[in-house]
C-alpha atoms as a PDB file:
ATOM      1  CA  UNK A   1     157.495  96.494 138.312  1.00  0.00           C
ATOM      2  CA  UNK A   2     159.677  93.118 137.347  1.00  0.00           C
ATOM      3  CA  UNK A   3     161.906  91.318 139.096  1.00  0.00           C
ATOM      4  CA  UNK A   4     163.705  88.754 138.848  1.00  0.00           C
ATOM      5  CA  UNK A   5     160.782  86.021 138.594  1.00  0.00           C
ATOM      6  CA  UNK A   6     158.424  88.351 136.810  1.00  0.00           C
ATOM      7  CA  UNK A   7     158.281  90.818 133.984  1.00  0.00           C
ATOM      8  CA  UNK A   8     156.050  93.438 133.070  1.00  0.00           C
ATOM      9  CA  UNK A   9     154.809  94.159 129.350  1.00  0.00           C
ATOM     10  CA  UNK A  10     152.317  96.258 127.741  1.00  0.00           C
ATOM     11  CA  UNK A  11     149.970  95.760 124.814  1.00  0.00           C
ATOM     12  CA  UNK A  12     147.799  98.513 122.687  1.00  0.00           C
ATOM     13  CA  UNK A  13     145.115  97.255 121.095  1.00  0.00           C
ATOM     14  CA  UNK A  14     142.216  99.788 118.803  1.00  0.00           C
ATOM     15  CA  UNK A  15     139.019  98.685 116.566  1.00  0.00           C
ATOM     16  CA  UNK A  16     136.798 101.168 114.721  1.00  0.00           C
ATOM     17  CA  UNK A  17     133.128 101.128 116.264  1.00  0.00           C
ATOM     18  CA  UNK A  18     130.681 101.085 112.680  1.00  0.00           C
ATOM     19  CA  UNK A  19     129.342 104.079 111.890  1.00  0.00           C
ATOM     20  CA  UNK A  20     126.072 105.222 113.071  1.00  0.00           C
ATOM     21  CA  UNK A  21     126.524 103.546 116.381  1.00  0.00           C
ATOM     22  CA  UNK A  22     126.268 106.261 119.104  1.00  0.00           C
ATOM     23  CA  UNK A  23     129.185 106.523 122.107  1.00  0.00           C
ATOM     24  CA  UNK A  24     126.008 105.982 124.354  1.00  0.00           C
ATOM     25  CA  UNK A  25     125.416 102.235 123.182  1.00  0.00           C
ATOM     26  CA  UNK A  26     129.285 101.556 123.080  1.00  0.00           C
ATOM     27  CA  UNK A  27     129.282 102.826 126.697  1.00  0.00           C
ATOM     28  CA  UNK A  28     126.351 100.627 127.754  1.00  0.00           C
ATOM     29  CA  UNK A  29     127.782  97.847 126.567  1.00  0.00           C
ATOM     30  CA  UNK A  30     131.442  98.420 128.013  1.00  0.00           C
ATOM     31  CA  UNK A  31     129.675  98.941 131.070  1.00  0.00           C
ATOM     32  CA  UNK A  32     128.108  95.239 131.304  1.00  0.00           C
ATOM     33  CA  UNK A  33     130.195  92.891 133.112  1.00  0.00           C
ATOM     34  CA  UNK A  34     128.474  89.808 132.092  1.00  0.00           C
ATOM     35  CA  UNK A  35     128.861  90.591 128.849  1.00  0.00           C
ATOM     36  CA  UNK A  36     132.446  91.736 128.488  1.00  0.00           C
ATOM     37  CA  UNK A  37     132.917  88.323 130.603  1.00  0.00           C
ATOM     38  CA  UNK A  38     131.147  86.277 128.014  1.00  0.00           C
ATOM     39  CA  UNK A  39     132.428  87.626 124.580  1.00  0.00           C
ATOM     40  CA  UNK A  40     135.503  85.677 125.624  1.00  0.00           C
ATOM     41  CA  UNK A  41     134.762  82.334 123.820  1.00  0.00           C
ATOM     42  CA  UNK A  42     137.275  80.631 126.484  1.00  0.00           C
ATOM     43  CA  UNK A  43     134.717  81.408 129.178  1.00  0.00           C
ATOM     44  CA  UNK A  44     133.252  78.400 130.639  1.00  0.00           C
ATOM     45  CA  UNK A  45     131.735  79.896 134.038  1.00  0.00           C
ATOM     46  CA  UNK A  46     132.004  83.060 136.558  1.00  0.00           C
ATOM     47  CA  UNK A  47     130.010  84.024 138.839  1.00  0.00           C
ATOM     48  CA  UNK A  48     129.627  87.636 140.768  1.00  0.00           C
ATOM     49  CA  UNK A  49     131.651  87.190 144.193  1.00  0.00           C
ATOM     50  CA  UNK A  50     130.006  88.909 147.135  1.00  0.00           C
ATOM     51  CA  UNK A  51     130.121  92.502 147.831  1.00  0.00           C
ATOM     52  CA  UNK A  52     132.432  92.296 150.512  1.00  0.00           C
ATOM     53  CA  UNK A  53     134.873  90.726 148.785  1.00  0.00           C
ATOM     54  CA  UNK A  54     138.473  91.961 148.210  1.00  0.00           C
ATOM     55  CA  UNK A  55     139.322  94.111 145.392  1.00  0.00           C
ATOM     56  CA  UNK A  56     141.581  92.749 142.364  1.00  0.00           C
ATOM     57  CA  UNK A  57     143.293  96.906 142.474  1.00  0.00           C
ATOM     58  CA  UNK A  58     146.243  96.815 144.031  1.00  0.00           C
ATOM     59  CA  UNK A  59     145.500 100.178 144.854  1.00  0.00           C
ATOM     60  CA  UNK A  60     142.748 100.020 146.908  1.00  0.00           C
ATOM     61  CA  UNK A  61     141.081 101.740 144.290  1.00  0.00           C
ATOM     62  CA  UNK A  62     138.045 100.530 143.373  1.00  0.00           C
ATOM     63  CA  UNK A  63     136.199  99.492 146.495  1.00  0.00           C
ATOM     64  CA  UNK A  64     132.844  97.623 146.145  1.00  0.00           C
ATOM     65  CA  UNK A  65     132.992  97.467 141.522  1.00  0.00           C
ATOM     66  CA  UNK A  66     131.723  94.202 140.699  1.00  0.00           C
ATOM     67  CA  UNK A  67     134.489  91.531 140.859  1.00  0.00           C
ATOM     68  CA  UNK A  68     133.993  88.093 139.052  1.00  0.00           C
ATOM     69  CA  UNK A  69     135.710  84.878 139.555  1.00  0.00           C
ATOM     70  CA  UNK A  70     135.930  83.392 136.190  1.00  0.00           C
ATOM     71  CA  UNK A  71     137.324  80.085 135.028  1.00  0.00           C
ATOM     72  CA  UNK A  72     138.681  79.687 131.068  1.00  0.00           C
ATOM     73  CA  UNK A  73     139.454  76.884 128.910  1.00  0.00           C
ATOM     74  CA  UNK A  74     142.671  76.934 128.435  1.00  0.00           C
ATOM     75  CA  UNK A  75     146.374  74.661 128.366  1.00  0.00           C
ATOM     76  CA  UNK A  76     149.524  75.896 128.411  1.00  0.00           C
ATOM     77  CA  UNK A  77     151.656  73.708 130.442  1.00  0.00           C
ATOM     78  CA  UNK A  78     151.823  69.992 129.565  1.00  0.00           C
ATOM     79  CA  UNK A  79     148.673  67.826 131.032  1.00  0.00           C
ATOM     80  CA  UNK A  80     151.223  66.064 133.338  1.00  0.00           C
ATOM     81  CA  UNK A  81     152.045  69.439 134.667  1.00  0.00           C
ATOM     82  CA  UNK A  82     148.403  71.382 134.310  1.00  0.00           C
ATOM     83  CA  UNK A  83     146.088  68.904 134.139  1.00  0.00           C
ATOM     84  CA  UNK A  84     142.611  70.762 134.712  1.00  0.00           C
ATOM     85  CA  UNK A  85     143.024  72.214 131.474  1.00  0.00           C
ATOM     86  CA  UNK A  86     141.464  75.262 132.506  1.00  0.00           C
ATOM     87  CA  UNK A  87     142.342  78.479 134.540  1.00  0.00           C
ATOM     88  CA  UNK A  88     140.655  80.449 137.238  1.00  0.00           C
ATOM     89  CA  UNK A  89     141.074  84.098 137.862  1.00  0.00           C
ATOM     90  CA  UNK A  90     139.269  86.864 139.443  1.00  0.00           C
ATOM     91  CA  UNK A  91     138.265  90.329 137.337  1.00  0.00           C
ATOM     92  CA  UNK A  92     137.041  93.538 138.776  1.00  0.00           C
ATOM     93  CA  UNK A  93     135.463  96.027 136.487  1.00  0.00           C
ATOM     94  CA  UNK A  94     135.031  99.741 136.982  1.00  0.00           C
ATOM     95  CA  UNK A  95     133.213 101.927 134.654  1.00  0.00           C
ATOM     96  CA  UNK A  96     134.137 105.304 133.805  1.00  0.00           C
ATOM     97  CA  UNK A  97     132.628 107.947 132.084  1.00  0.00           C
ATOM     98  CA  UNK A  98     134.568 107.373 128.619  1.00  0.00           C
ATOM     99  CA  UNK A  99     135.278 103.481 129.127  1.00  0.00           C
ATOM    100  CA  UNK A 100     135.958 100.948 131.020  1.00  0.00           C
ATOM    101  CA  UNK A 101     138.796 100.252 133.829  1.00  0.00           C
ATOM    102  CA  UNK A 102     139.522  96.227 134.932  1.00  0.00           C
ATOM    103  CA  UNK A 103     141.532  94.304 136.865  1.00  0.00           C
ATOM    104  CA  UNK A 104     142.732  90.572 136.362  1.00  0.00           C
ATOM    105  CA  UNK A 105     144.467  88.519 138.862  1.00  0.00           C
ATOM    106  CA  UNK A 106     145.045  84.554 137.824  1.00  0.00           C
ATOM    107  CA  UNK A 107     147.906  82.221 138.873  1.00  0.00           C
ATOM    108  CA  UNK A 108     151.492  82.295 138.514  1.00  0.00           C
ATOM    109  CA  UNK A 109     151.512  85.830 139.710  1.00  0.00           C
ATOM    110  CA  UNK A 110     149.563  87.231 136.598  1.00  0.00           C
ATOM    111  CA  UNK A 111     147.793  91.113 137.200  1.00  0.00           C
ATOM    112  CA  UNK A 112     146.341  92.702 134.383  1.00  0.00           C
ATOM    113  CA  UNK A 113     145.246  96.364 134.147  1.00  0.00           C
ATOM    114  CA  UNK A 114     143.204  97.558 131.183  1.00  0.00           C
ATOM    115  CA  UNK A 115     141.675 100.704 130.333  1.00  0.00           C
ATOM    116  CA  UNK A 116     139.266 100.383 127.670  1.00  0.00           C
ATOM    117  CA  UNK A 117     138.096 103.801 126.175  1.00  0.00           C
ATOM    118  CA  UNK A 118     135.927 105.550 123.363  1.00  0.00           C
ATOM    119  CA  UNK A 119     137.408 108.296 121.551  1.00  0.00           C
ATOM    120  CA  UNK A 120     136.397 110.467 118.561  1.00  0.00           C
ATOM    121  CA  UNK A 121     138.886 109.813 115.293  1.00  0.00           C
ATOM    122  CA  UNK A 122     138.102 110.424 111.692  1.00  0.00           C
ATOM    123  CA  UNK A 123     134.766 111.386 112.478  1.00  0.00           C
ATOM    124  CA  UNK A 124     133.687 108.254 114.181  1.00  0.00           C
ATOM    125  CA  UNK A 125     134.382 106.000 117.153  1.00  0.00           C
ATOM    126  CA  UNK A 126     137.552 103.829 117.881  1.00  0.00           C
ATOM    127  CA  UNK A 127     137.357 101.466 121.345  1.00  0.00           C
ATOM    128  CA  UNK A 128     141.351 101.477 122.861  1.00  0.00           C
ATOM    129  CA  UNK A 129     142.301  99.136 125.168  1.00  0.00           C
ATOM    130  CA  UNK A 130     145.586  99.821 126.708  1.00  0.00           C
ATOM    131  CA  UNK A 131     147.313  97.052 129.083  1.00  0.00           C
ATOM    132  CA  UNK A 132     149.629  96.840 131.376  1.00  0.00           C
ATOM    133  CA  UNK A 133     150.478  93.112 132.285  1.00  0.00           C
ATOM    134  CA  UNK A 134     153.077  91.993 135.578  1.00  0.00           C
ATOM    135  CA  UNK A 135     153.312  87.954 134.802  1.00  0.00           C
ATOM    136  CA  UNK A 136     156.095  85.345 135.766  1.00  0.00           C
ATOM    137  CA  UNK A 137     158.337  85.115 133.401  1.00  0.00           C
ATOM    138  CA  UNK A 138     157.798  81.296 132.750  1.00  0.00           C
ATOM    139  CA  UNK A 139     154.582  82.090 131.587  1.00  0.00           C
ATOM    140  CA  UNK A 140     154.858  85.825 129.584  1.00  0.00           C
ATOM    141  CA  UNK A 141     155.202  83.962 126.109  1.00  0.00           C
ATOM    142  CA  UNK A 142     151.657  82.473 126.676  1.00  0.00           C
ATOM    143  CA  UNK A 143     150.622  85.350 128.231  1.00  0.00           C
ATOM    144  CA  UNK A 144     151.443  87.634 125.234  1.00  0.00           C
ATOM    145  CA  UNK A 145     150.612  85.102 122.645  1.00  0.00           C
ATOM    146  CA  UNK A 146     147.682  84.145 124.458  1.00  0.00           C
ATOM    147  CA  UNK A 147     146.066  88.460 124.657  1.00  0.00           C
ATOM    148  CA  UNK A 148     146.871  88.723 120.625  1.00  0.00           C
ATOM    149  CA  UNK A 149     145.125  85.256 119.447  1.00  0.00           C
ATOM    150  CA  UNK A 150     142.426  86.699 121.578  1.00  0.00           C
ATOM    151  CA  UNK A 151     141.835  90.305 121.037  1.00  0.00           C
ATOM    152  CA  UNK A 152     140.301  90.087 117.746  1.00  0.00           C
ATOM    153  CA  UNK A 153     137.474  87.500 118.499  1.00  0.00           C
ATOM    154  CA  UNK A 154     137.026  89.116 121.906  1.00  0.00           C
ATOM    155  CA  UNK A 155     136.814  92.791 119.111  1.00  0.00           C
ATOM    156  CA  UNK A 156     134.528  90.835 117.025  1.00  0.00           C
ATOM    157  CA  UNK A 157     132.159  89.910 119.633  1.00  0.00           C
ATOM    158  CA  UNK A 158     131.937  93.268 121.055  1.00  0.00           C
ATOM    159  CA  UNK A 159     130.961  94.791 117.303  1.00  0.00           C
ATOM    160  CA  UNK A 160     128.519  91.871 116.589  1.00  0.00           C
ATOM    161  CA  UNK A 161     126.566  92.909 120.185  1.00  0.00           C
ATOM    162  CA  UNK A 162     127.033  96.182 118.947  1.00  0.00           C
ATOM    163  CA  UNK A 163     125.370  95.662 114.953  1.00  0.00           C
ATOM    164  CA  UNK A 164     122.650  93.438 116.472  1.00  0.00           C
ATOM    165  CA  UNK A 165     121.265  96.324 118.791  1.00  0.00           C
ATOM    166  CA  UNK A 166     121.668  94.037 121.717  1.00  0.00           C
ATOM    167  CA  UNK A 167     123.996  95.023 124.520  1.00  0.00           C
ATOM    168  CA  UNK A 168     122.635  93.385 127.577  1.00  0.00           C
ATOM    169  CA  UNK A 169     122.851  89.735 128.459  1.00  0.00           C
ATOM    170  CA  UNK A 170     119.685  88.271 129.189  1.00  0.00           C
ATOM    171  CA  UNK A 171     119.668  85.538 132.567  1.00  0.00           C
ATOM    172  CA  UNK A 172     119.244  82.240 131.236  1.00  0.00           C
ATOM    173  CA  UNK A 173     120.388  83.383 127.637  1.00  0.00           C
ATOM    174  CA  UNK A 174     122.734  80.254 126.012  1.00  0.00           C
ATOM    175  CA  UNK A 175     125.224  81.906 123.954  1.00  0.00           C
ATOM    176  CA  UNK A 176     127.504  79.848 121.314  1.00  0.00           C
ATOM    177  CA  UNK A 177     130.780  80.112 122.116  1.00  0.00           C
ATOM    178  CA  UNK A 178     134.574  79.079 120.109  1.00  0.00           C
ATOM    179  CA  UNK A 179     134.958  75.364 119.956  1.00  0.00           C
ATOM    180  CA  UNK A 180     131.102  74.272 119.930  1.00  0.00           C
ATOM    181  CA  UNK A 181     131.323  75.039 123.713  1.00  0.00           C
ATOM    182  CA  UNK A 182     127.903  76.492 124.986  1.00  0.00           C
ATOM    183  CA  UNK A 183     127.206  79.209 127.696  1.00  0.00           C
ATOM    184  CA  UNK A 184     124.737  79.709 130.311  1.00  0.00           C
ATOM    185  CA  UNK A 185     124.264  83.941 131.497  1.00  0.00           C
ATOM    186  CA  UNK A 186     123.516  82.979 134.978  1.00  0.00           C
ATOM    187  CA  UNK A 187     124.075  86.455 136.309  1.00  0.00           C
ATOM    188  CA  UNK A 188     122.917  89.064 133.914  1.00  0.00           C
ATOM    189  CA  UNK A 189     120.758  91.043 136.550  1.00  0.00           C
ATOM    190  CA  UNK A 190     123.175  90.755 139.476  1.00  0.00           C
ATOM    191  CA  UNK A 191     124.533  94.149 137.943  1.00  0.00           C
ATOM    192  CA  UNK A 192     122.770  96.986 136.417  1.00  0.00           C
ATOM    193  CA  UNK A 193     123.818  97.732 132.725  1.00  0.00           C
END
Protein backbone atom coordinates (compact mmCIF):
# COMPACT_ATOMS: atom_id res chain seq x y z
CA UNK A 1 0.00 0.00 0.00
CA UNK A 2 1.86 3.60 -0.81
CA UNK A 3 1.41 6.68 0.43
CA UNK A 4 2.56 9.60 0.20
CA UNK A 5 6.23 8.89 1.66
CA UNK A 6 6.36 5.38 0.30
CA UNK A 7 5.68 3.39 -2.80
CA UNK A 8 5.17 -0.07 -3.49
CA UNK A 9 6.74 -2.02 -6.59
CA UNK A 10 7.04 -5.47 -7.69
CA UNK A 11 9.78 -7.45 -9.39
CA UNK A 12 9.63 -11.11 -11.23
CA UNK A 13 12.59 -12.71 -11.42
CA UNK A 14 13.04 -16.84 -13.09
CA UNK A 15 16.39 -19.02 -13.73
CA UNK A 16 16.36 -22.53 -15.22
CA UNK A 17 17.62 -25.17 -12.53
CA UNK A 18 20.33 -27.60 -14.91
CA UNK A 19 19.04 -30.56 -15.88
CA UNK A 20 19.34 -33.65 -13.95
CA UNK A 21 19.06 -31.81 -10.71
CA UNK A 22 16.02 -33.24 -8.82
CA UNK A 23 13.14 -30.66 -7.19
CA UNK A 24 14.26 -32.52 -3.91
CA UNK A 25 17.89 -30.92 -3.85
CA UNK A 26 16.49 -27.48 -5.13
CA UNK A 27 14.07 -27.72 -2.17
CA UNK A 28 16.81 -28.56 0.35
CA UNK A 29 18.69 -25.95 -0.54
CA UNK A 30 15.82 -23.19 -0.66
CA UNK A 31 15.09 -24.46 2.60
CA UNK A 32 18.61 -23.45 4.26
CA UNK A 33 18.63 -20.14 5.74
CA UNK A 34 22.26 -19.80 6.17
CA UNK A 35 22.77 -20.43 2.91
CA UNK A 36 20.23 -18.34 1.05
CA UNK A 37 21.75 -15.62 3.63
CA UNK A 38 25.25 -16.17 2.41
CA UNK A 39 24.95 -16.46 -1.47
CA UNK A 40 24.47 -12.72 -1.13
CA UNK A 41 28.12 -11.57 -1.69
CA UNK A 42 27.08 -8.18 0.26
CA UNK A 43 26.70 -10.28 3.40
CA UNK A 44 29.15 -9.43 5.97
CA UNK A 45 27.40 -11.03 9.21
CA UNK A 46 23.84 -12.34 10.62
CA UNK A 47 23.19 -14.16 13.15
CA UNK A 48 19.85 -16.34 14.14
CA UNK A 49 17.79 -13.98 16.64
CA UNK A 50 16.13 -15.88 19.46
CA UNK A 51 13.05 -17.84 19.17
CA UNK A 52 10.96 -15.50 20.84
CA UNK A 53 11.62 -12.89 18.80
CA UNK A 54 9.09 -10.87 16.72
CA UNK A 55 8.15 -11.89 13.35
CA UNK A 56 9.27 -9.73 10.15
CA UNK A 57 5.18 -10.85 8.64
CA UNK A 58 3.14 -8.24 9.03
CA UNK A 59 0.61 -10.72 9.22
CA UNK A 60 1.30 -12.50 12.08
CA UNK A 61 1.88 -15.22 9.87
CA UNK A 62 4.70 -17.03 10.40
CA UNK A 63 5.17 -17.41 14.13
CA UNK A 64 8.44 -18.99 15.44
CA UNK A 65 10.34 -19.45 11.25
CA UNK A 66 13.80 -18.62 11.74
CA UNK A 67 14.38 -14.82 11.57
CA UNK A 68 17.99 -13.42 10.95
CA UNK A 69 19.37 -10.07 11.59
CA UNK A 70 21.75 -9.49 8.83
CA UNK A 71 24.04 -6.59 8.10
CA UNK A 72 25.25 -5.85 4.14
CA UNK A 73 27.87 -3.88 2.60
CA UNK A 74 26.40 -1.44 1.04
CA UNK A 75 26.29 2.83 0.23
CA UNK A 76 23.74 4.58 -1.13
CA UNK A 77 23.52 7.87 0.49
CA UNK A 78 26.62 10.09 0.55
CA UNK A 79 29.28 9.11 3.50
CA UNK A 80 28.41 12.51 5.13
CA UNK A 81 24.89 11.33 5.22
CA UNK A 82 25.38 7.25 5.70
CA UNK A 83 28.51 6.88 6.96
CA UNK A 84 28.62 3.11 8.24
CA UNK A 85 28.60 2.10 4.81
CA UNK A 86 26.65 -0.80 5.55
CA UNK A 87 22.93 -1.74 6.29
CA UNK A 88 21.19 -3.86 8.84
CA UNK A 89 17.94 -5.62 8.37
CA UNK A 90 16.10 -8.46 9.76
CA UNK A 91 14.81 -11.63 7.36
CA UNK A 92 12.40 -14.30 8.31
CA UNK A 93 12.21 -17.37 6.18
CA UNK A 94 9.40 -19.85 5.87
CA UNK A 95 9.58 -22.93 3.87
CA UNK A 96 6.87 -24.34 1.96
CA UNK A 97 6.31 -27.36 0.28
CA UNK A 98 7.16 -25.99 -3.39
CA UNK A 99 9.57 -23.03 -2.23
CA UNK A 100 10.40 -20.70 -0.14
CA UNK A 101 8.37 -17.64 1.58
CA UNK A 102 10.64 -14.51 3.30
CA UNK A 103 10.31 -11.49 4.82
CA UNK A 104 12.76 -8.39 4.85
CA UNK A 105 12.45 -5.44 7.01
CA UNK A 106 15.60 -2.76 6.83
CA UNK A 107 15.52 1.04 7.35
CA UNK A 108 13.80 3.77 5.75
CA UNK A 109 10.61 1.85 5.96
CA UNK A 110 11.77 -0.97 3.49
CA UNK A 111 9.46 -4.60 3.71
CA UNK A 112 10.11 -7.10 1.28
CA UNK A 113 7.96 -10.19 0.56
CA UNK A 114 9.27 -12.94 -1.70
CA UNK A 115 7.98 -16.15 -2.70
CA UNK A 116 10.51 -18.24 -4.19
CA UNK A 117 9.09 -21.42 -5.96
CA UNK A 118 9.98 -24.58 -8.17
CA UNK A 119 7.86 -25.32 -11.00
CA UNK A 120 7.91 -27.84 -13.88
CA UNK A 121 8.47 -25.96 -17.55
CA UNK A 122 9.84 -27.46 -20.68
CA UNK A 123 10.48 -30.56 -19.03
CA UNK A 124 12.73 -29.29 -16.35
CA UNK A 125 12.91 -26.97 -13.36
CA UNK A 126 12.67 -23.06 -13.28
CA UNK A 127 13.19 -21.31 -9.50
CA UNK A 128 10.55 -17.94 -9.53
CA UNK A 129 10.93 -15.46 -7.21
CA UNK A 130 8.13 -13.06 -7.13
CA UNK A 131 8.42 -9.70 -4.92
CA UNK A 132 6.49 -7.41 -3.60
CA UNK A 133 8.55 -4.39 -2.17
CA UNK A 134 6.77 -1.19 0.17
CA UNK A 135 10.05 1.29 0.38
CA UNK A 136 10.25 5.19 0.91
CA UNK A 137 10.24 6.75 -1.96
CA UNK A 138 13.69 8.51 -1.43
CA UNK A 139 15.18 5.33 -1.55
CA UNK A 140 12.99 3.03 -4.36
CA UNK A 141 15.63 3.91 -7.17
CA UNK A 142 18.33 2.09 -5.06
CA UNK A 143 16.03 -0.22 -3.99
CA UNK A 144 15.08 -1.37 -7.54
CA UNK A 145 18.47 -0.89 -8.98
CA UNK A 146 19.95 -2.37 -6.08
CA UNK A 147 17.39 -6.19 -6.38
CA UNK A 148 18.41 -6.29 -10.38
CA UNK A 149 22.41 -5.77 -9.98
CA UNK A 150 21.81 -8.45 -7.46
CA UNK A 151 19.58 -11.15 -8.63
CA UNK A 152 21.84 -12.71 -11.01
CA UNK A 153 24.94 -13.28 -8.71
CA UNK A 154 22.56 -14.11 -5.87
CA UNK A 155 20.98 -16.88 -9.22
CA UNK A 156 24.47 -17.81 -9.82
CA UNK A 157 25.33 -18.75 -6.41
CA UNK A 158 22.30 -20.73 -5.87
CA UNK A 159 23.14 -22.95 -9.29
CA UNK A 160 26.89 -23.23 -8.37
CA UNK A 161 25.64 -24.88 -4.68
CA UNK A 162 23.40 -26.64 -6.77
CA UNK A 163 26.24 -28.22 -9.67
CA UNK A 164 28.70 -28.82 -6.80
CA UNK A 165 26.26 -31.30 -4.92
CA UNK A 166 26.63 -29.19 -1.86
CA UNK A 167 23.58 -27.54 -0.38
CA UNK A 168 24.29 -27.20 3.26
CA UNK A 169 26.61 -24.72 4.87
CA UNK A 170 29.04 -26.23 7.00
CA UNK A 171 29.78 -24.13 10.73
CA UNK A 172 33.04 -22.69 10.48
CA UNK A 173 33.04 -22.98 6.54
CA UNK A 174 34.90 -19.50 5.02
CA UNK A 175 33.21 -18.82 1.88
CA UNK A 176 34.69 -16.17 -0.80
CA UNK A 177 32.51 -13.63 -1.29
CA UNK A 178 32.19 -10.31 -4.18
CA UNK A 179 34.90 -7.81 -3.55
CA UNK A 180 37.69 -10.20 -1.95
CA UNK A 181 35.47 -9.94 1.20
CA UNK A 182 35.58 -13.32 3.20
CA UNK A 183 32.76 -15.10 5.23
CA UNK A 184 32.58 -16.97 8.34
CA UNK A 185 29.11 -19.70 8.54
CA UNK A 186 28.82 -19.22 12.19
CA UNK A 187 25.35 -20.66 12.34
CA UNK A 188 24.90 -23.48 9.95
CA UNK A 189 23.42 -25.98 12.60
CA UNK A 190 21.24 -23.48 14.47
CA UNK A 191 18.58 -24.66 11.78
CA UNK A 192 17.92 -27.96 10.33
CA UNK A 193 18.30 -28.11 6.44
Amino acid sequence: MSSWTTTTFTAHEEIPIPLGIPRAQVLSLLHNPVYMIMRNSRVISHRLLPADHKSAHKDGSGAGVPTYEITDKMTFLPEAIWPAGSVTYTMSFEDTPDGLKHVLKAAMSMVSKATHTVVERDGGLVLTEDSVVEVNRLVAGHVKKNMHDTAAGNFGAFVKGLEGGRWAAKEGEVWEGGGGMRYTVADASSHPS
